[in-house]
C-alpha atoms as a PDB file:
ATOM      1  CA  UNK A   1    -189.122  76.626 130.662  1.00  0.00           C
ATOM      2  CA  UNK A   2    -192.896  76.096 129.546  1.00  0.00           C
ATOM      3  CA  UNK A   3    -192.918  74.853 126.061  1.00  0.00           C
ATOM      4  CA  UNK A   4    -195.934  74.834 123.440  1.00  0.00           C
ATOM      5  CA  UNK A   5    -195.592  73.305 119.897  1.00  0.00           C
ATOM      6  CA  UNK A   6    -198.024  73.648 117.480  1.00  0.00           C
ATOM      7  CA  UNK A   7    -197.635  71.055 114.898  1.00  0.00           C
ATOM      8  CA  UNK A   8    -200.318  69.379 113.119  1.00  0.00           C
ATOM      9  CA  UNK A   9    -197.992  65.776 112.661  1.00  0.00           C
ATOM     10  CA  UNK A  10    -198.608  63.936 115.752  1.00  0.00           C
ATOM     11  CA  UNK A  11    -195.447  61.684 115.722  1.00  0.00           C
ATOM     12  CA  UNK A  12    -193.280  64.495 115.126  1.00  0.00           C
ATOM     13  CA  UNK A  13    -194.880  66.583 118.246  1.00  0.00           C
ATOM     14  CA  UNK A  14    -195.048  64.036 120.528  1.00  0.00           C
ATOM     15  CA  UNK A  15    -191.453  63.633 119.819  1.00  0.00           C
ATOM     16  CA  UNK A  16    -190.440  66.838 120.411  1.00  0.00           C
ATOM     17  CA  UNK A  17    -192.687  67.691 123.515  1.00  0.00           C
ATOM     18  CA  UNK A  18    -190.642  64.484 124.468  1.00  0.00           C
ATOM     19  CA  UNK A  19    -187.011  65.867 123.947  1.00  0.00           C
ATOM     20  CA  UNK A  20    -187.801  69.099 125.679  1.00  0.00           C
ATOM     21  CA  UNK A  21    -189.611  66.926 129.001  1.00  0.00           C
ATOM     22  CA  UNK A  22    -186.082  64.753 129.279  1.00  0.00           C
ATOM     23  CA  UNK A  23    -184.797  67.920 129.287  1.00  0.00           C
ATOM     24  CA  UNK A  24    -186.614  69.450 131.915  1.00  0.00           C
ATOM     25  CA  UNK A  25    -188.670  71.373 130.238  1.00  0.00           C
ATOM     26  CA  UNK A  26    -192.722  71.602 130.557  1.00  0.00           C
ATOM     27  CA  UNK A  27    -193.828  71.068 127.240  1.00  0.00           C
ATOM     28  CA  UNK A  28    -196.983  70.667 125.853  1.00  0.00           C
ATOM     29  CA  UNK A  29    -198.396  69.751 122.510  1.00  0.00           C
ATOM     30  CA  UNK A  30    -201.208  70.754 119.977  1.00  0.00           C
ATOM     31  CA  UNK A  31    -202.266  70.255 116.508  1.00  0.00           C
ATOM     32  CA  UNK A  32    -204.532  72.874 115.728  1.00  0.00           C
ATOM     33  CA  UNK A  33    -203.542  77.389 115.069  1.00  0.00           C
ATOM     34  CA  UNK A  34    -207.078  78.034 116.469  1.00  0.00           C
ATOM     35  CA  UNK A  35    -206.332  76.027 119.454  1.00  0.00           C
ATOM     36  CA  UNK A  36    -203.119  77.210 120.965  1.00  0.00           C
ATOM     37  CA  UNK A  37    -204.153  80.717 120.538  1.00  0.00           C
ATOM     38  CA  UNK A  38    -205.897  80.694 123.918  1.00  0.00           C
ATOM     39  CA  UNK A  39    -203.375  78.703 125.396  1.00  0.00           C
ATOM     40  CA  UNK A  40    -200.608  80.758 123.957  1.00  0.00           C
ATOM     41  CA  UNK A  41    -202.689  83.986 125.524  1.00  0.00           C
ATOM     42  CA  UNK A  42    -203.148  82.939 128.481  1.00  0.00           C
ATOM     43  CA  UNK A  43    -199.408  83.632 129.372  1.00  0.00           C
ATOM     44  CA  UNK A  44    -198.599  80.057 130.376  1.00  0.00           C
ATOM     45  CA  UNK A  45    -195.723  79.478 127.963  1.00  0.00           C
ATOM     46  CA  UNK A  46    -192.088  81.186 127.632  1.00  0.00           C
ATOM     47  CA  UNK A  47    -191.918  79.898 124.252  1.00  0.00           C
ATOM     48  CA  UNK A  48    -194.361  78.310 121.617  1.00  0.00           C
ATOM     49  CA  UNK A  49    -193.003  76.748 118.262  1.00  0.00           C
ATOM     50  CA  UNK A  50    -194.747  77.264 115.520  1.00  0.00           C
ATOM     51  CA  UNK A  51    -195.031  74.606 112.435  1.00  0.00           C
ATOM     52  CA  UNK A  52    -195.877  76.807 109.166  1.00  0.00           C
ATOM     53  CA  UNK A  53    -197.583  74.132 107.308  1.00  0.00           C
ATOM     54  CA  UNK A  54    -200.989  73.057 109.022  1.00  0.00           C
ATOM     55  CA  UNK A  55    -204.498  72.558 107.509  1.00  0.00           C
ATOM     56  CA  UNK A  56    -207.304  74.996 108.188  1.00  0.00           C
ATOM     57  CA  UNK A  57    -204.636  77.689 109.764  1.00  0.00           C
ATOM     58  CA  UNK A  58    -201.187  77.999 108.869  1.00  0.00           C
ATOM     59  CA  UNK A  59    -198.557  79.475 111.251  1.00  0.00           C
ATOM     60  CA  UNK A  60    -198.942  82.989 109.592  1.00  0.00           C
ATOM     61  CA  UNK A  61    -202.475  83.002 110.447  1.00  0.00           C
ATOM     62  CA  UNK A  62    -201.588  82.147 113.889  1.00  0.00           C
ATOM     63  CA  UNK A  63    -199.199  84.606 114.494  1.00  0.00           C
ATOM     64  CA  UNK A  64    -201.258  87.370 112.855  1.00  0.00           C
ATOM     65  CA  UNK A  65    -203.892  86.558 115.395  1.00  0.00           C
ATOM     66  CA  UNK A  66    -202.550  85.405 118.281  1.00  0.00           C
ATOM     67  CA  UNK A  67    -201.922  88.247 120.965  1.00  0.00           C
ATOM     68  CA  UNK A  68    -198.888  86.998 122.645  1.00  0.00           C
ATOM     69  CA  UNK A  69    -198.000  88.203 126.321  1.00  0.00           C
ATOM     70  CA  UNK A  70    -194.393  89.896 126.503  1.00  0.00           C
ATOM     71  CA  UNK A  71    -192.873  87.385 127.788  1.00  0.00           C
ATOM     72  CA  UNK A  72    -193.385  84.579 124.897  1.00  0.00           C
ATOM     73  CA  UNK A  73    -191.105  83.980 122.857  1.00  0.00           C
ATOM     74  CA  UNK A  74    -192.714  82.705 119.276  1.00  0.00           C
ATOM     75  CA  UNK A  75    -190.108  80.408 117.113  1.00  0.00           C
ATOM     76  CA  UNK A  76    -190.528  79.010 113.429  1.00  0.00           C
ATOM     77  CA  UNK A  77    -190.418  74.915 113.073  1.00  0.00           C
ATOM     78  CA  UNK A  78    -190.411  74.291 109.725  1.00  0.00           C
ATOM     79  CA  UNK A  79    -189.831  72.254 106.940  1.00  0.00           C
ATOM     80  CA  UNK A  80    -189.887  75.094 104.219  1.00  0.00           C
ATOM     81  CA  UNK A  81    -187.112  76.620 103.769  1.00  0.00           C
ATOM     82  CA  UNK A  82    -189.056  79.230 100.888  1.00  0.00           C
ATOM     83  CA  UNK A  83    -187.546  82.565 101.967  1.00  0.00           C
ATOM     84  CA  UNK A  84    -190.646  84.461 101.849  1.00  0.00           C
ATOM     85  CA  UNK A  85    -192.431  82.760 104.254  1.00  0.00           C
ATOM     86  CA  UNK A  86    -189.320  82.892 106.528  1.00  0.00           C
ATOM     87  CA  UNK A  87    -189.640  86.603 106.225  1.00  0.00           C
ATOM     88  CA  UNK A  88    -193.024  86.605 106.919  1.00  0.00           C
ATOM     89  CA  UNK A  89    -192.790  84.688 109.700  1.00  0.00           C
ATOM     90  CA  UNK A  90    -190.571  87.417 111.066  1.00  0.00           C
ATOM     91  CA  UNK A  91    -192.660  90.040 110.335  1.00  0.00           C
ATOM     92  CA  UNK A  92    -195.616  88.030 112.358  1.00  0.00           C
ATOM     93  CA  UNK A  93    -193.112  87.756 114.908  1.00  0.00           C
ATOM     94  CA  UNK A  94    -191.075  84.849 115.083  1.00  0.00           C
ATOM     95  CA  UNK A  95    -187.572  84.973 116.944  1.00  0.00           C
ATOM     96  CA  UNK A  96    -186.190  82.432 114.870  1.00  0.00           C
ATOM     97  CA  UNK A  97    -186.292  79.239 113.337  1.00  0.00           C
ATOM     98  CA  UNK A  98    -185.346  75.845 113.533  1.00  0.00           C
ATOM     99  CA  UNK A  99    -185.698  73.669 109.498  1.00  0.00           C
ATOM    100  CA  UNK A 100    -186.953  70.093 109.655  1.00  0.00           C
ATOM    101  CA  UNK A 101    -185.350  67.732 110.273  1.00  0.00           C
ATOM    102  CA  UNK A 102    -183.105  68.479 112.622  1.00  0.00           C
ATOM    103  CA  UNK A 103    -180.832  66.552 115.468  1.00  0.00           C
ATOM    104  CA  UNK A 104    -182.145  67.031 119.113  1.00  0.00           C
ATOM    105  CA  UNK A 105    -179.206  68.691 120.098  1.00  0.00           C
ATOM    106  CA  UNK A 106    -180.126  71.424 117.070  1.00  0.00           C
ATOM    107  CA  UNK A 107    -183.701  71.839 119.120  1.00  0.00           C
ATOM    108  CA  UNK A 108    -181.745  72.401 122.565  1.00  0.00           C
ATOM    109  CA  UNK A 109    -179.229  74.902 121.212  1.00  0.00           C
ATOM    110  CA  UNK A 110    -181.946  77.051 119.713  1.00  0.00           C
ATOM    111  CA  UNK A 111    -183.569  77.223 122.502  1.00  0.00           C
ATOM    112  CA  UNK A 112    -181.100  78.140 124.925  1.00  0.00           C
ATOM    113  CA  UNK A 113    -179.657  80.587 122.213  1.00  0.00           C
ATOM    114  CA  UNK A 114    -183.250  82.352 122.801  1.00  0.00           C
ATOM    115  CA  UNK A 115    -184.031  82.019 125.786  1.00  0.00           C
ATOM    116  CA  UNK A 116    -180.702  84.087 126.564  1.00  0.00           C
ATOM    117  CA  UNK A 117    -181.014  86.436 124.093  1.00  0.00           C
ATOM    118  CA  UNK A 118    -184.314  87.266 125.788  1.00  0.00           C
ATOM    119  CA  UNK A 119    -182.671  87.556 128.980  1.00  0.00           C
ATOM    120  CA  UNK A 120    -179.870  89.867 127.845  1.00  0.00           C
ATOM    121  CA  UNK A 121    -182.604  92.168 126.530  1.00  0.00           C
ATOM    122  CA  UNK A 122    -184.518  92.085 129.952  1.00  0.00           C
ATOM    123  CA  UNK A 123    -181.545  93.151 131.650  1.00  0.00           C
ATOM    124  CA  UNK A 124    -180.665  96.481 129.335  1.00  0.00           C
END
């Protein structure tokens, strides 16, 4: 699958653009809402996690203005665990989400859980 995360910590990107590679995955990485909104539009990713927590544009703001294609899947990579901005979140969009930290294996679960539910729905 083709992977964006959006997190404005570098380490803990890099680190999880790294995971999803050894996993066969094409991941990519950016730091910046504003940035992956073209990226995210241009219908190169299945699935783009979204931190909530950045500087100059939080993940709300991205998903309120990012027009995602279909076929992208948007989840929630977070360290608050505040249920109104989980709600939000949802309401933006999200599929799901994933509360830092969390063990790789946690990542690779989520992700397979929805990428199939995604697949079950295409096939209705």
């Amino acid at each position: 699958m083709r992977i964006l995360v959006l997190d404005d910590h570098d380490a803990f990107r890099d680190e999880v653009v790294s995971i999803l590679s050894r996993h066969g995955h094409e991941a990519h990485g950016v730091g910046a809402a504003a940035t992956a909104i073209p990226m995210v539009e241009s219908g190169a990713y299945d699935f783009v996690f979204v931190d909530y927590d950045m500087p100059e544009h939080d993940g709300l703001w991205f998903m309120q203005n990012v027009k995602r294609p279909r076929g992208t899947k948007a989840l929630l990579i977070t360290a608050h665990v505040n249920q109104q901005i989980i709600n939000r979140m949802f309401q933006s969009g999200v599929s799901g989400y994933i509360i830092k930290p969390f063990e790789e294996q946690d990542l690779l679960r989520n992700l397979a859980f929805h990428a199939e539910t995604g697949r079950s729905w295409l096939h209705d």
